[in-house]
C-alpha atoms as a PDB file:
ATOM      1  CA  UNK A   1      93.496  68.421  97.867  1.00  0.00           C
ATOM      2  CA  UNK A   2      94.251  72.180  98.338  1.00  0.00           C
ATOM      3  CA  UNK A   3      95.910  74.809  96.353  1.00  0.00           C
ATOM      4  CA  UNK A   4      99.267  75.088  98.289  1.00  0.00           C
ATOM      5  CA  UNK A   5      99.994  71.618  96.875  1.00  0.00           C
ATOM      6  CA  UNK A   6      97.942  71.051  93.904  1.00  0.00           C
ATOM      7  CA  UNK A   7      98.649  67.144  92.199  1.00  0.00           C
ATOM      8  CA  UNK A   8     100.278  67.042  88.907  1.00  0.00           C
ATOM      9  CA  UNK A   9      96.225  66.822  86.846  1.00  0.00           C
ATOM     10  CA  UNK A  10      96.536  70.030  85.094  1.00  0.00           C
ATOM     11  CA  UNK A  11      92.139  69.592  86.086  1.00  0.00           C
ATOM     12  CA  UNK A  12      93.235  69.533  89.455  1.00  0.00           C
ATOM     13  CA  UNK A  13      90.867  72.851  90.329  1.00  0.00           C
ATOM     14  CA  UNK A  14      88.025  71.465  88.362  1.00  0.00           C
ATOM     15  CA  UNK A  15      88.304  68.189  90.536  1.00  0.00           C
ATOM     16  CA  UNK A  16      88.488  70.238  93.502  1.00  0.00           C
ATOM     17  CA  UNK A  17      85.622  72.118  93.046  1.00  0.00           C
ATOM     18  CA  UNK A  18      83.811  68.859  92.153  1.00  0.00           C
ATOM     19  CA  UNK A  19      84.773  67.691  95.500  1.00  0.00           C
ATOM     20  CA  UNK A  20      84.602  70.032  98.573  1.00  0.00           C
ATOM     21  CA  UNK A  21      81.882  72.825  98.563  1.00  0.00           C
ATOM     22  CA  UNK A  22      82.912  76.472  98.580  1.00  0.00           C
ATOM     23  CA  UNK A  23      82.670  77.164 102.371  1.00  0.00           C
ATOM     24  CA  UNK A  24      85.293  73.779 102.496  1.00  0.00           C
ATOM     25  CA  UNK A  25      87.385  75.665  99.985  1.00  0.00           C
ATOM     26  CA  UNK A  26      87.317  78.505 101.852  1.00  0.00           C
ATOM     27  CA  UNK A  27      88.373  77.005 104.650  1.00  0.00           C
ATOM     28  CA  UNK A  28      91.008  74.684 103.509  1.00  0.00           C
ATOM     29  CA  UNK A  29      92.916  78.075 102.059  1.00  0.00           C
ATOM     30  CA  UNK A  30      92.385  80.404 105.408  1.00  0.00           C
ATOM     31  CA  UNK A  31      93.840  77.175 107.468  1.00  0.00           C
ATOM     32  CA  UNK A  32      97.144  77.381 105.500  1.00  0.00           C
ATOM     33  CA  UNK A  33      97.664  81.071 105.999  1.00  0.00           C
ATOM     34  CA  UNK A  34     100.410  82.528 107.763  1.00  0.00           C
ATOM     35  CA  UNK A  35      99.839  86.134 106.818  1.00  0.00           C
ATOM     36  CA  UNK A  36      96.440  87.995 106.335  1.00  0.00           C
ATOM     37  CA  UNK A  37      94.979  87.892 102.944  1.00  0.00           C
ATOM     38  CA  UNK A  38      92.226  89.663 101.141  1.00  0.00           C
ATOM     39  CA  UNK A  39      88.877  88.265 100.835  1.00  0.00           C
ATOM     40  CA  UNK A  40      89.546  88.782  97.128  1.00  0.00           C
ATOM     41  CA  UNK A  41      92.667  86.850  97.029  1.00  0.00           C
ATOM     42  CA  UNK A  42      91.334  83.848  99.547  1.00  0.00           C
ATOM     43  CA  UNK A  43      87.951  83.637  96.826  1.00  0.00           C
ATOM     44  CA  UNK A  44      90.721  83.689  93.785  1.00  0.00           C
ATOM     45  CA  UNK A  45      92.493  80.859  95.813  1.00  0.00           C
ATOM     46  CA  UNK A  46      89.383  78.844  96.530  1.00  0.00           C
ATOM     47  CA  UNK A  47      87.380  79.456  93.284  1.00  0.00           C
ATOM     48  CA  UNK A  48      84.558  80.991  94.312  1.00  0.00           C
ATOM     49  CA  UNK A  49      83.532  84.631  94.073  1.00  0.00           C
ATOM     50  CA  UNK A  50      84.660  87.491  96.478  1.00  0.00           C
ATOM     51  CA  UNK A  51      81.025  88.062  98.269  1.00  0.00           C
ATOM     52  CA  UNK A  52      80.880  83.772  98.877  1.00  0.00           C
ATOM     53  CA  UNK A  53      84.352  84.059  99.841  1.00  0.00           C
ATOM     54  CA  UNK A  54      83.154  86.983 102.375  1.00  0.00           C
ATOM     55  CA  UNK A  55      80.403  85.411 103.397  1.00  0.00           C
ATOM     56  CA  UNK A  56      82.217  82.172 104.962  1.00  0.00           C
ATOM     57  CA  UNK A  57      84.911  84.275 106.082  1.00  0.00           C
ATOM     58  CA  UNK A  58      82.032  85.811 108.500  1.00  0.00           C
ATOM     59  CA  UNK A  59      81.059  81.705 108.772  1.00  0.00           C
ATOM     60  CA  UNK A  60      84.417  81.220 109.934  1.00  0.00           C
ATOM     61  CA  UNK A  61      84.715  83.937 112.177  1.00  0.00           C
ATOM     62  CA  UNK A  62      81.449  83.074 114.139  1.00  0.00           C
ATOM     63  CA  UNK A  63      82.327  79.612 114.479  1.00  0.00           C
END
């Protein structure tokens, strides 16, 4: 699951974030980018908060 192609459940999100931790979430979003995004946006995107979202950016970055 991802939010680029969400399923019809309108508790898609909540089913999501049952499923796949933030730093996942994270993840899965910054894989389908094609431009640069805000931190802000990508946390929006994955539910989590912008200094989570920050912090696995930096995950990401180092990996």
């Amino acid at each position: 699951m991802s939010p680029a192609n969400p399923p019809d459940d309108p508790d898609w999100m909540e089913t999501w974030k049952e499923h796949t931790s933030a730093f996942d979430r994270v993840k899965s979003v910054t894989m389908m980018l094609s431009e640069p995004q805000s931190a802000s946006w990508i946390a929006e995107q994955a539910a989590v908060s912008p200094n989570t979202a920050r912090d696995h950016l930096c995950r990401l970055v180092n990996l």
